[in-house]
Protein backbone atom coordinates (compact mmCIF):
# COMPACT_ATOMS: atom_id res chain seq x y z
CA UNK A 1 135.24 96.67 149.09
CA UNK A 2 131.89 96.40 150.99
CA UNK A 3 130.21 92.58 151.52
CA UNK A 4 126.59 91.26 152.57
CA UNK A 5 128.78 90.16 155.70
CA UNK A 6 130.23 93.58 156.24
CA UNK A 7 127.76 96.21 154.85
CA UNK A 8 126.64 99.50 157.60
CA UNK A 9 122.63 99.65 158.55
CA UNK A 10 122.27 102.27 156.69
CA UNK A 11 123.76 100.57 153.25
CA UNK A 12 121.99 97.67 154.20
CA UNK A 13 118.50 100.06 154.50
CA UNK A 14 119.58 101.17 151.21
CA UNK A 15 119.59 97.76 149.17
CA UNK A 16 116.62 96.98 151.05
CA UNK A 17 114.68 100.03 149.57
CA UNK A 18 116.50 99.30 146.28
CA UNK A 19 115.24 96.08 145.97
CA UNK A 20 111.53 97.38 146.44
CA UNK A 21 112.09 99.83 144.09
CA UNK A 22 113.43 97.53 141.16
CA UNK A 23 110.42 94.83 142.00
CA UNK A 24 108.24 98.06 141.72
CA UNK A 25 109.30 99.01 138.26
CA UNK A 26 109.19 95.35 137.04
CA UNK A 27 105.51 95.15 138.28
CA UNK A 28 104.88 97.79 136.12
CA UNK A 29 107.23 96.99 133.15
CA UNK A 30 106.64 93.34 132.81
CA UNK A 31 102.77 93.52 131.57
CA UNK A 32 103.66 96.27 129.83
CA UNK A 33 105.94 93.38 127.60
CA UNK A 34 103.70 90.92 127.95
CA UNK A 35 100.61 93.48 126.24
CA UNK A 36 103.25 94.17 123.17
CA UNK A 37 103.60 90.50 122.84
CA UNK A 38 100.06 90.02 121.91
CA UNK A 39 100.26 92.06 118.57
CA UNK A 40 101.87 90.74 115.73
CA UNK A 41 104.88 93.36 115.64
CA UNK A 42 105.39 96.78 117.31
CA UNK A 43 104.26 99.39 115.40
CA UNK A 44 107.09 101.55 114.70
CA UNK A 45 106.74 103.04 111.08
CA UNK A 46 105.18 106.62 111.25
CA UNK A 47 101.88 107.23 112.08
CA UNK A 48 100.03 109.42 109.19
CA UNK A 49 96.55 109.53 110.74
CA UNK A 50 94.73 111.14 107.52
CA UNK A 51 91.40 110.95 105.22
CA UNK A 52 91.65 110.48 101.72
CA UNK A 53 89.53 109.62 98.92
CA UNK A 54 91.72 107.91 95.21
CA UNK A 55 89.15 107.60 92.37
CA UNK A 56 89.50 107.53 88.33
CA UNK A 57 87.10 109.28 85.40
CA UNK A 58 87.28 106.98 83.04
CA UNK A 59 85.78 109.25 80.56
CA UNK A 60 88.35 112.23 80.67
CA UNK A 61 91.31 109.25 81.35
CA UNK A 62 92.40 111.02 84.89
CA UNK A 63 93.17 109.45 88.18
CA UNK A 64 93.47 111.40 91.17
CA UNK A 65 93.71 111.65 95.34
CA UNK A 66 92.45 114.06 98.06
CA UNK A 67 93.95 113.71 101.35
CA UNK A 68 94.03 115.71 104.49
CA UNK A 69 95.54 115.23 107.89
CA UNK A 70 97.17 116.53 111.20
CA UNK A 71 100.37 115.82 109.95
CA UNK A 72 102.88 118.31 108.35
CA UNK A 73 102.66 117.76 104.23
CA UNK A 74 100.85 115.06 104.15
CA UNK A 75 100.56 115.23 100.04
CA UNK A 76 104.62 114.07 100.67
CA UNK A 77 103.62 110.87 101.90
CA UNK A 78 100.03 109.33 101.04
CA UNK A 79 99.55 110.27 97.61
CA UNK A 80 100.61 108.15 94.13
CA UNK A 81 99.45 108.45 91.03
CA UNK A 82 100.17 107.57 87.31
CA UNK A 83 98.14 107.94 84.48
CA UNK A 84 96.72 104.96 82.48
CA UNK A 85 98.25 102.95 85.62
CA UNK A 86 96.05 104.22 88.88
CA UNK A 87 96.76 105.78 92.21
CA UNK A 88 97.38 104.33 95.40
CA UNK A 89 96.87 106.31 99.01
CA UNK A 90 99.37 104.71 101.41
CA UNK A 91 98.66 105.70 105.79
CA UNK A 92 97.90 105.27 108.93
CA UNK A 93 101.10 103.27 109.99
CA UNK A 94 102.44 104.18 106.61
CA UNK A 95 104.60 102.45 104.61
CA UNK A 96 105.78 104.38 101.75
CA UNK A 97 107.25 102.17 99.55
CA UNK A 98 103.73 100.92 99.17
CA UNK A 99 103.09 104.13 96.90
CA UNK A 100 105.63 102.74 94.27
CA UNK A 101 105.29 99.46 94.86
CA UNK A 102 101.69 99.46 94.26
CA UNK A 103 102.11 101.16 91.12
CA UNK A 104 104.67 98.78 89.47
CA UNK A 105 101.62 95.94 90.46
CA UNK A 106 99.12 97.75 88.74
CA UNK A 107 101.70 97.88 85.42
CA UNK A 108 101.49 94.67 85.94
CA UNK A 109 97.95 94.24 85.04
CA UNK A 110 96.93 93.68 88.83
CA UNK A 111 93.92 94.58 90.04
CA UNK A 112 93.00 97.27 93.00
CA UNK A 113 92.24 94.47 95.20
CA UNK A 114 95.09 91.90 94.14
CA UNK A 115 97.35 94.98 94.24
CA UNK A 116 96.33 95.49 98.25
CA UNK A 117 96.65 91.70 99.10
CA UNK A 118 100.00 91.20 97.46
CA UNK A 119 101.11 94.40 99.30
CA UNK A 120 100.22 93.05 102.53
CA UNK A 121 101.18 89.12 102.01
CA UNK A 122 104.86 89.20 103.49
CA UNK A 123 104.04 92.50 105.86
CA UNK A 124 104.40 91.98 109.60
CA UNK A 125 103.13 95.39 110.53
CA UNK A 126 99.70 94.83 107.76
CA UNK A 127 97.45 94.77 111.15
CA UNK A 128 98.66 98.56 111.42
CA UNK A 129 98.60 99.85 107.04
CA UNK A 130 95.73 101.90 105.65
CA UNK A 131 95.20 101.80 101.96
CA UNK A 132 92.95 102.73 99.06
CA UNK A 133 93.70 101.93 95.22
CA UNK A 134 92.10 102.70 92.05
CA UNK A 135 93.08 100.33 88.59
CA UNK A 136 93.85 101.45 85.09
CA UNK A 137 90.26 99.88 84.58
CA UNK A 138 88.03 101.44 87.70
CA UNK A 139 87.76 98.99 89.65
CA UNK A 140 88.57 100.21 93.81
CA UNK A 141 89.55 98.42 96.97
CA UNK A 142 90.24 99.27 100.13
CA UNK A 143 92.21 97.94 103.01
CA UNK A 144 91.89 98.90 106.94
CA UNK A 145 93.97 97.37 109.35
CA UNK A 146 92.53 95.78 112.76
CA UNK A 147 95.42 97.45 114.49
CA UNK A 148 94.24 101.27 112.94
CA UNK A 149 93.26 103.54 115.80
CA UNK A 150 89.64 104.36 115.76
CA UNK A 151 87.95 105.79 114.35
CA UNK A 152 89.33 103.74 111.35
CA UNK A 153 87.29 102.33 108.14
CA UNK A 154 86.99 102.83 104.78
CA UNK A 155 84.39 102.24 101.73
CA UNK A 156 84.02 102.20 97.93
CA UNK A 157 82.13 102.95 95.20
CA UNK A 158 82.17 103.21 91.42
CA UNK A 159 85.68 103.89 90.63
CA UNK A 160 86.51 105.49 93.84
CA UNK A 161 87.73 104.24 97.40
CA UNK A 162 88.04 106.45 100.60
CA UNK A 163 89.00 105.89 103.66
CA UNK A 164 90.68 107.24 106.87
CA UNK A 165 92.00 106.87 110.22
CA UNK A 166 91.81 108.58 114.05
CA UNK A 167 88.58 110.21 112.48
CA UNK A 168 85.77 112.11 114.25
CA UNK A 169 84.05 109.18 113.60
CA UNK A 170 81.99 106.70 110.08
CA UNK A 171 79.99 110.43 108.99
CA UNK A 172 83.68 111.40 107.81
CA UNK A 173 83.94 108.72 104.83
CA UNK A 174 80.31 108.87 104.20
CA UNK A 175 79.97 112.50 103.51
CA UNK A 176 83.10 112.35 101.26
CA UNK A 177 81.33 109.26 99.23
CA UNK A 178 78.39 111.22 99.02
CA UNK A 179 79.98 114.37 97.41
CA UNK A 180 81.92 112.54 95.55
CA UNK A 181 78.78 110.61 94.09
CA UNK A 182 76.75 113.90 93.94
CA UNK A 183 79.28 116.46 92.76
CA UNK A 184 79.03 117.47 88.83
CA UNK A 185 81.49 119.12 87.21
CA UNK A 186 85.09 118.61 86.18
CA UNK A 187 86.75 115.44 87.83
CA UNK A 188 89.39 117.66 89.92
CA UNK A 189 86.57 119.37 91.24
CA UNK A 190 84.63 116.17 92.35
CA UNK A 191 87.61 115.52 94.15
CA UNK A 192 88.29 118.56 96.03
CA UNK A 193 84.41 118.87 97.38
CA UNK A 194 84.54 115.52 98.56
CA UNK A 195 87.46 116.28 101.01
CA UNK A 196 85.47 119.55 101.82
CA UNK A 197 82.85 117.38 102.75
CA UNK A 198 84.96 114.89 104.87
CA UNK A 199 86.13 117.92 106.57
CA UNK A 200 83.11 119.25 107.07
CA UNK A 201 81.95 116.31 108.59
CA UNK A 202 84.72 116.09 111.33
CA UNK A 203 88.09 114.91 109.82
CA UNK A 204 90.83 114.26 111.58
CA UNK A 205 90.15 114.12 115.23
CA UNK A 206 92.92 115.62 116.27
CA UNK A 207 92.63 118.77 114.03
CA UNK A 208 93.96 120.14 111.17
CA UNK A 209 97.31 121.46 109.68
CA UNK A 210 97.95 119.90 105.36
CA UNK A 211 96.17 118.85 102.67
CA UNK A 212 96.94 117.65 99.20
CA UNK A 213 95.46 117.39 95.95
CA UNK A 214 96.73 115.09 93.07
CA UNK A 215 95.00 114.30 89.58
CA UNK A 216 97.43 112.78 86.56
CA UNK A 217 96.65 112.57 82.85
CA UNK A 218 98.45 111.56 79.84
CA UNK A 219 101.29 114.10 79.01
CA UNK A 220 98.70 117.03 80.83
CA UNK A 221 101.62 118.36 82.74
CA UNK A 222 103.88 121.27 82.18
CA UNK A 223 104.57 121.26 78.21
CA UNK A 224 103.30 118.39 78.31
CA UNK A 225 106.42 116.40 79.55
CA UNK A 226 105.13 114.17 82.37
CA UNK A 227 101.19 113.48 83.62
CA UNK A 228 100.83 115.43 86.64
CA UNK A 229 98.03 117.84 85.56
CA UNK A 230 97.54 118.77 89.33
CA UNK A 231 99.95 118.80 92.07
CA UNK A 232 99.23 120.98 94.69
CA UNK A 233 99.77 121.09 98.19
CA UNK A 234 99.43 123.06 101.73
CA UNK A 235 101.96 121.91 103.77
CA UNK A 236 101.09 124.00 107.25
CA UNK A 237 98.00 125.91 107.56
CA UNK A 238 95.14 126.28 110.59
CA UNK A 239 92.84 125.40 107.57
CA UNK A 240 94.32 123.47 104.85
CA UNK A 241 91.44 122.34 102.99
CA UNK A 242 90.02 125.89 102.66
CA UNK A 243 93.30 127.14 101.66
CA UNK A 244 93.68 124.05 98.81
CA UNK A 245 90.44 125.06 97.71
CA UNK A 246 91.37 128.45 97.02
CA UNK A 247 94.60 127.64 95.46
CA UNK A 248 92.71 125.04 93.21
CA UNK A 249 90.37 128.11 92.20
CA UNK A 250 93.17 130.51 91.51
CA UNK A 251 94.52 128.08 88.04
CA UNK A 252 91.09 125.95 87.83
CA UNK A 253 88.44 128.00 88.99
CA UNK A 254 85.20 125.95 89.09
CA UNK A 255 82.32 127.40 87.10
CA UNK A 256 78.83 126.97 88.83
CA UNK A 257 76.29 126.56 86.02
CA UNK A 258 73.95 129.04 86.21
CA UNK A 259 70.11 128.16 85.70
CA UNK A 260 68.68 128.11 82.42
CA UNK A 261 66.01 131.14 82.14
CA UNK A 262 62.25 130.59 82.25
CA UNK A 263 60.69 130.64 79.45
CA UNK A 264 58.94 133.84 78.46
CA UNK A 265 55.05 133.06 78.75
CA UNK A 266 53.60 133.31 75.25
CA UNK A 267 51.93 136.45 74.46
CA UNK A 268 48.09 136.67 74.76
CA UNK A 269 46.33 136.85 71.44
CA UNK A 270 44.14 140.11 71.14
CA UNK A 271 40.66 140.07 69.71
């Protein structure tokens, strides 16, 4: 067995260059640690980097999401929904049980914004969550965390919150509230050109690949057994918003109204 007393030059030449090679790596390494220190926990749930809008029609009694992301089936993940109860979009470093969880708050009687807060009270990675929530009574919130890669914000309105993450940039969210706000027609509809819009506007930085549509009613499902009146989804597709809008169309096709005629002039009066 080999000593320091009794090593060759060339082992010795060997630890030497070793040694430079380990204080090397821990030049590199060490900041490294001490940068990961500074947050308040790694972030190591999945990253759904995604824009979404979750909103409520009083009126017709529906609440419903839009989302769209580079991220395979993203409708798997962000959306939750249940009618009379109101719908919670879960991302960015996503936490899923925040879907159900959320929900069983808003039984509760909790507000969209107590709902958020009590979601993020005991949550070590909150600097890193994205959410939006809608109430049984309207009223929206939204949630962005400092620790969101930018572009990363969100904002509400009257009974609707959207908000999204890694985006082209601010145009993203404010072209889906404005379609939202603008669109007429049926509520699923409102929905669906509002992430047109987003997308329009730039979406997800990264590009595209699923999109997901979600709207819940009272016992509006199949025979009328459970409250999802639309579930639809496009797991994989170069275009996925395009591609839910057509689907949409094929069951719900939306109706433009067409102008009312002018009226005929009245007819001159002969002498």
């Amino acid at each position: 067995m080999l000593t320091a007393h009794n090593r060759t030059p060339l082992e010795g030449h060997c630890m030497f260059g070793l040694k430079k090679t380990l204080a090397a790596l821990l030049f590199v390494i060490v900041p490294c640690f001490a940068q990961a220190g500074e947050s308040e926990t790694p972030m190591t749930d999945p990253l759904v980097c995604t824009f979404s809008l979750v909103a409520c029609d009083l009126e017709s009694k529906q609440w419903g999401i839009v989302v769209a992301s580079r991220y395979y089936s993203v409708g798997t993940v962000v959306p939750w929904a249940d009618a009379d109860v109101g719908a919670v979009a879960t991302q960015s470093f996503v936490n899923i049980s925040f879907g159900p969880r959320g929900l069983d708050l808003l039984r509760q009687g909790k507000t969209a914004e107590e709902t958020i807060q009590l979601l993020l009270a005991d949550d070590p990675m909150r600097g890193g969550r994205q959410i939006g929530v809608v109430d049984a009574q309207g009223n929206a919130a939204t949630y962005t965390g400092d620790k969101s890669y930018p572009w990363a914000g969100g904002k509400t309105g009257k009974h609707y919150a959207c908000q999204g993450n890694i985006l082209t940039g601010p145009e993203v969210v404010d072209a889906m509230a404005k379609a939202y706000e603008e669109t007429d027609g049926p509520f699923h509809w409102k929905l669906m050109k509002s992430l047109e819009a987003g997308d329009a506007a730039g979406g997800d930085s990264r590009g595209k690949q699923s999109a997901s549509i979600l709207v819940v009613k009272d016992i509006s499902g199949p025979q009328g057994v459970n409250d999802r009146m639309i579930d639809l989804r496009v797991e994989d597709h170069a275009d996925p918003v395009t591609e839910l809008s057509r689907i949409l169309s094929v069951r719900w096709p939306l109706i433009e109204e067409e102008p009312e005629p002018e009226p005929e002039p009245a007819p001159k009066e002969t002498k």
